[in-house]
Protein backbone atom coordinates (compact mmCIF):
# COMPACT_ATOMS: atom_id res chain seq x y z
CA UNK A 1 130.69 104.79 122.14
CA UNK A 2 131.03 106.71 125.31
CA UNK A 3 132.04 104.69 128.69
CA UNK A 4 130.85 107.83 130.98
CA UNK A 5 127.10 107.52 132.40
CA UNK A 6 125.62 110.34 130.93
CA UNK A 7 123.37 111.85 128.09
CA UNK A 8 125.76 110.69 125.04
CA UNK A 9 125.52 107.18 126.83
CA UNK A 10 121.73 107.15 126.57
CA UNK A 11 122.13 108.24 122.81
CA UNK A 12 125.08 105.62 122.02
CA UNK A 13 122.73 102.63 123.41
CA UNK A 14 120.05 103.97 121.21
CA UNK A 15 117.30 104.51 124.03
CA UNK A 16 116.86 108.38 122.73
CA UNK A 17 116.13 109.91 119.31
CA UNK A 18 119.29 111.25 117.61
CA UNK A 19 118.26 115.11 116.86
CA UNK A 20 117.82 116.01 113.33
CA UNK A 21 120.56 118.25 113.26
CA UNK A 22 122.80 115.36 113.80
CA UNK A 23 121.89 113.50 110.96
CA UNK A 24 124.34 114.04 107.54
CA UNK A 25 122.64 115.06 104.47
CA UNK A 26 123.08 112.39 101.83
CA UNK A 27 121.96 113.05 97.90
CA UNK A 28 121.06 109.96 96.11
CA UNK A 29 122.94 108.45 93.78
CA UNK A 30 122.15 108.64 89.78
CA UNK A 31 122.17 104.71 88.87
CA UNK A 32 121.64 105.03 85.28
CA UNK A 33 124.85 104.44 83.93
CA UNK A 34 125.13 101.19 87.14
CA UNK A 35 121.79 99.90 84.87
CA UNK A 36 123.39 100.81 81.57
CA UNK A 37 126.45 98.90 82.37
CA UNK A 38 125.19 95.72 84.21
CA UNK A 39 126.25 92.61 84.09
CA UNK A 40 123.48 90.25 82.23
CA UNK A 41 124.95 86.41 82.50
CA UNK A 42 124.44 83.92 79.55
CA UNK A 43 121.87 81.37 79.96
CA UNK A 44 122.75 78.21 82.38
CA UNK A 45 124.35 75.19 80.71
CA UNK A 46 123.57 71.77 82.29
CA UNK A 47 127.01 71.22 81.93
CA UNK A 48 130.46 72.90 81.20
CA UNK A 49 132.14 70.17 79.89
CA UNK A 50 129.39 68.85 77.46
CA UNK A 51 128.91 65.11 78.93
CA UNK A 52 125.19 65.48 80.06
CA UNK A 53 122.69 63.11 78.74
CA UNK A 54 120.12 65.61 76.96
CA UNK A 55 117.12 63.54 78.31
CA UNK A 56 118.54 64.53 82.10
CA UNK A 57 119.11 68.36 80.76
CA UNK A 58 115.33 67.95 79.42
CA UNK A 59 114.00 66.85 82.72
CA UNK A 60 115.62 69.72 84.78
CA UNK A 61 114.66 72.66 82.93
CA UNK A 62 111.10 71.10 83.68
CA UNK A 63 109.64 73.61 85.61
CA UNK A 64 107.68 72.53 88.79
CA UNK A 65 104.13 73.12 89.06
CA UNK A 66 103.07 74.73 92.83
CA UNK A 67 101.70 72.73 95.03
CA UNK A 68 98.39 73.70 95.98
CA UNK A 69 97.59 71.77 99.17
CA UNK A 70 97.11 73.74 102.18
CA UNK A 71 97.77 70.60 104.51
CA UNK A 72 101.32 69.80 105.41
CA UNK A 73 102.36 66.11 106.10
């Protein structure tokens, strides 16, 4: 960032329009093999260690319906 009043100031503080010829030309980048390879976890576990009651594991994976109201309290 320049410190000297002047045109490159106005362009380093972003009040003008950098020219086009400034800009880099970037080519995209070919993500199939980032899909092919991506990480997928296992389901969640209510527990790692195995000491959850299976009636509290039942109740969480309840989902929660939406609540509909429009009115807030």
């Amino acid at each position: 960032m320049s410190t000297v009043p002047g045109d490159r100031t106005w362009r380093d503080a972003g009040l003008v329009e950098p020219e086009l010829t400034d800009l880099p030309e970037v080519q995209p980048d070919d993500d199939t093999d980032a899909r092919d390879g991506a990480y997928e976890p296992d389901e969640p576990r209510p527990d790692l260690v195995g000491e959850a009651d299976p009636g509290d594991v039942a109740e969480q994976k309840t989902p929660v319906p939406e609540d509909e109201r429009d009115d807030y309290p």
